[in-house]
N, C-alpha and C. Protein backbone atom coordinates (compact mmCIF):
# COMPACT_ATOMS: atom_id res chain seq x y z
N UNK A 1 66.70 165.46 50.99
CA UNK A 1 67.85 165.31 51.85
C UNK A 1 67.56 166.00 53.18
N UNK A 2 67.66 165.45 54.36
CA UNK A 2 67.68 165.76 55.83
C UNK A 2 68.56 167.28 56.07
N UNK A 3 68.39 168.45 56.44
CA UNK A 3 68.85 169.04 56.86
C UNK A 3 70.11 168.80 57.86
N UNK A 4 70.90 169.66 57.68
CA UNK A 4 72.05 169.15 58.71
C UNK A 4 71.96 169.56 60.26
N UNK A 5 72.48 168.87 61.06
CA UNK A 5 72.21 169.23 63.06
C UNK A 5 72.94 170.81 62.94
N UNK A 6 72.42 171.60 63.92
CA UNK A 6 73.47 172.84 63.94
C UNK A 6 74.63 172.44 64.72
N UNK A 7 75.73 173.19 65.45
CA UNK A 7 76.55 173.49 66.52
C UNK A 7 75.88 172.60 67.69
N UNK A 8 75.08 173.89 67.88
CA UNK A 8 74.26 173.55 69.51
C UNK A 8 73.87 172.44 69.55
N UNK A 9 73.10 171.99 68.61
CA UNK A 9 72.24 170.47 68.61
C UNK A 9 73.21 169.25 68.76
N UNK A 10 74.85 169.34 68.09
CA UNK A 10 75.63 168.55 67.96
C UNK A 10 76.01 168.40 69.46
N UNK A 11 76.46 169.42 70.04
CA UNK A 11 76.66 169.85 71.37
C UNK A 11 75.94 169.12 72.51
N UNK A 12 74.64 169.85 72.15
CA UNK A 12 73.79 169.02 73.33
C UNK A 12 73.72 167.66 73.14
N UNK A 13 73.75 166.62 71.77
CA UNK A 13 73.96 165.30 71.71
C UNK A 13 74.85 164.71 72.32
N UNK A 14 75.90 165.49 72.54
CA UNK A 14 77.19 165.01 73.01
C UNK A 14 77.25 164.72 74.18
N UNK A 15 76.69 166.02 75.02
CA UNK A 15 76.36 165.69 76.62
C UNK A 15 75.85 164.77 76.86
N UNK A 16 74.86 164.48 76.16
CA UNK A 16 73.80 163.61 76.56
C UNK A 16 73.92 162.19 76.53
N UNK A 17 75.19 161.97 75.29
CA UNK A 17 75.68 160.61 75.62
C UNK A 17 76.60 160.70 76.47
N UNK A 18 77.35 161.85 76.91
CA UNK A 18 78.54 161.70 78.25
C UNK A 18 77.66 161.14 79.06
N UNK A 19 76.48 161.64 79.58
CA UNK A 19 75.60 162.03 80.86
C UNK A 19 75.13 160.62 81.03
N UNK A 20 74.78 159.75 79.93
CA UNK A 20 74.63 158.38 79.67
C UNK A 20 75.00 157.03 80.07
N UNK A 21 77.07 157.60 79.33
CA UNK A 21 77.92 156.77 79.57
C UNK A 21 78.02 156.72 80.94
N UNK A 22 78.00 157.72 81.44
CA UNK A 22 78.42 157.66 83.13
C UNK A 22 77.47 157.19 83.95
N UNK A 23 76.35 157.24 83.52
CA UNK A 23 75.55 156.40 84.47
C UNK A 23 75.23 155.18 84.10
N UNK A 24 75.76 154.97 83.08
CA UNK A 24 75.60 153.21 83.12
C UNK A 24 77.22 152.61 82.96
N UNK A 25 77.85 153.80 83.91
CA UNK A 25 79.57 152.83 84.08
C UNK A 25 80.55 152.70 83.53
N UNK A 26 80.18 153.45 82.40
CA UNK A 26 81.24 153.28 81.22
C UNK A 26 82.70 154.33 81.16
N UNK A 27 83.39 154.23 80.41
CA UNK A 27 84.26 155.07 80.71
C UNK A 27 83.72 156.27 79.34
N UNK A 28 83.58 157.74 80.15
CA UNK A 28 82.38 158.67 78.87
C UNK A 28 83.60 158.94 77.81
N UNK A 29 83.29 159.44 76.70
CA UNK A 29 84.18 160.05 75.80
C UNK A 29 84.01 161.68 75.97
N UNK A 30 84.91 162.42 75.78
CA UNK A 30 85.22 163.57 76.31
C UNK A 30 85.40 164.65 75.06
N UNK A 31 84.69 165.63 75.81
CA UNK A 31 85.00 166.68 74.67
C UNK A 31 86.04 167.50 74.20
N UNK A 32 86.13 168.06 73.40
CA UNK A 32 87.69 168.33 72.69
C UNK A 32 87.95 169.39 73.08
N UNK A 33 88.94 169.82 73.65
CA UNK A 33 90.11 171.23 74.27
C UNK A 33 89.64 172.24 73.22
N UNK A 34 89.63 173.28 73.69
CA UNK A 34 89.88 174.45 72.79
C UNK A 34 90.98 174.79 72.20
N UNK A 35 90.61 174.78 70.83
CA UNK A 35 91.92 174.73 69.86
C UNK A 35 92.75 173.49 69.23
N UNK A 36 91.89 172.77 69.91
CA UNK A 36 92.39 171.48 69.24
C UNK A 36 91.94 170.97 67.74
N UNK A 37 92.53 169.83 67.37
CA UNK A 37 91.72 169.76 66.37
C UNK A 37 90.61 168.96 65.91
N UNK A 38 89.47 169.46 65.22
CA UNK A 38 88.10 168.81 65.31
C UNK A 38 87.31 169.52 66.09
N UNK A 39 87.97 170.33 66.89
CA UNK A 39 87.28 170.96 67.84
C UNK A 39 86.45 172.30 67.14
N UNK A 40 85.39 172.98 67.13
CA UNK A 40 84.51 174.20 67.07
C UNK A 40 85.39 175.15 67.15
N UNK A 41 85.72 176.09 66.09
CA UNK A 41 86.25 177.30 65.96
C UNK A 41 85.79 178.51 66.90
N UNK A 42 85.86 179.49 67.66
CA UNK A 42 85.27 180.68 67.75
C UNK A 42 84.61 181.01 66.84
N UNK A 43 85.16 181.61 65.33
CA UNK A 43 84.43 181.69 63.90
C UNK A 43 82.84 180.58 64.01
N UNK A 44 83.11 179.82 64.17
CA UNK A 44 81.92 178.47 64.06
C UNK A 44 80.83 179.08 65.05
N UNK A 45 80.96 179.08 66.13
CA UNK A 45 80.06 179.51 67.44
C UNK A 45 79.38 181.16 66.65
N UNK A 46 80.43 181.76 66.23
CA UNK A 46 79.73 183.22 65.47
C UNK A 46 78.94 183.28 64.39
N UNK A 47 79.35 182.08 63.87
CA UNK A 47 78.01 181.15 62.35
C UNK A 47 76.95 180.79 63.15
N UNK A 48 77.29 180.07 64.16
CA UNK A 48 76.24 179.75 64.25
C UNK A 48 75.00 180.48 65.37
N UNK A 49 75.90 181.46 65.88
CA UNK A 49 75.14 182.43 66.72
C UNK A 49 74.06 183.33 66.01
N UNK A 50 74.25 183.49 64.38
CA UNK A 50 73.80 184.14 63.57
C UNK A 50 72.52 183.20 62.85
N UNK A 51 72.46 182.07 62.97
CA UNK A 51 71.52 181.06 62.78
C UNK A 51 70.25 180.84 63.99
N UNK A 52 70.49 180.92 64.83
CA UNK A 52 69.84 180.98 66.31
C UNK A 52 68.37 180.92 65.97
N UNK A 53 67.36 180.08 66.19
CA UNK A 53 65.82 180.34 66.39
C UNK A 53 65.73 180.79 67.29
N UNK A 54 65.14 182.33 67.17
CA UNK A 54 64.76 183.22 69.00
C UNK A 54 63.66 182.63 69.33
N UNK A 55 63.37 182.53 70.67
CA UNK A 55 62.69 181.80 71.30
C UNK A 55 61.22 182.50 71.83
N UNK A 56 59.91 182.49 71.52
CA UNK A 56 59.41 183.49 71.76
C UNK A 56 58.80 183.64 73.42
N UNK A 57 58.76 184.65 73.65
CA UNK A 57 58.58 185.24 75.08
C UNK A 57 56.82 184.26 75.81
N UNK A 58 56.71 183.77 77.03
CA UNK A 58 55.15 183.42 77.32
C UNK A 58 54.76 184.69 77.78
């Protein structure tokens, strides 16, 4: 079974189809308010801040 996307990874997918939609005209879909629902908890961002691959130094 495929590992699941983290936070961030979901995140950056998201942009990337906004960043997409808009340049080829479309009307983009938008990301969700804070506190809404569906939306990423604070709690969530602190899971997943604790998951983090550090990045190593050149």
């Amino acid at each position: 079974m495929p590992k699941k996307r983290g936070l961030y990874a979901n995140i950056h997918a998201k942009r990337e189809r906004i960043k997409r939609q808009k340049a080829a005209g479309k009307k983009p879909e938008r990301m969700r308010k804070v506190g809404s629902k569906g939306a990423p908890t604070a709690k969530a961002f602190k899971a997943a801040a604790k998951t983090v691959k550090k990045k190593a130094k050149k």
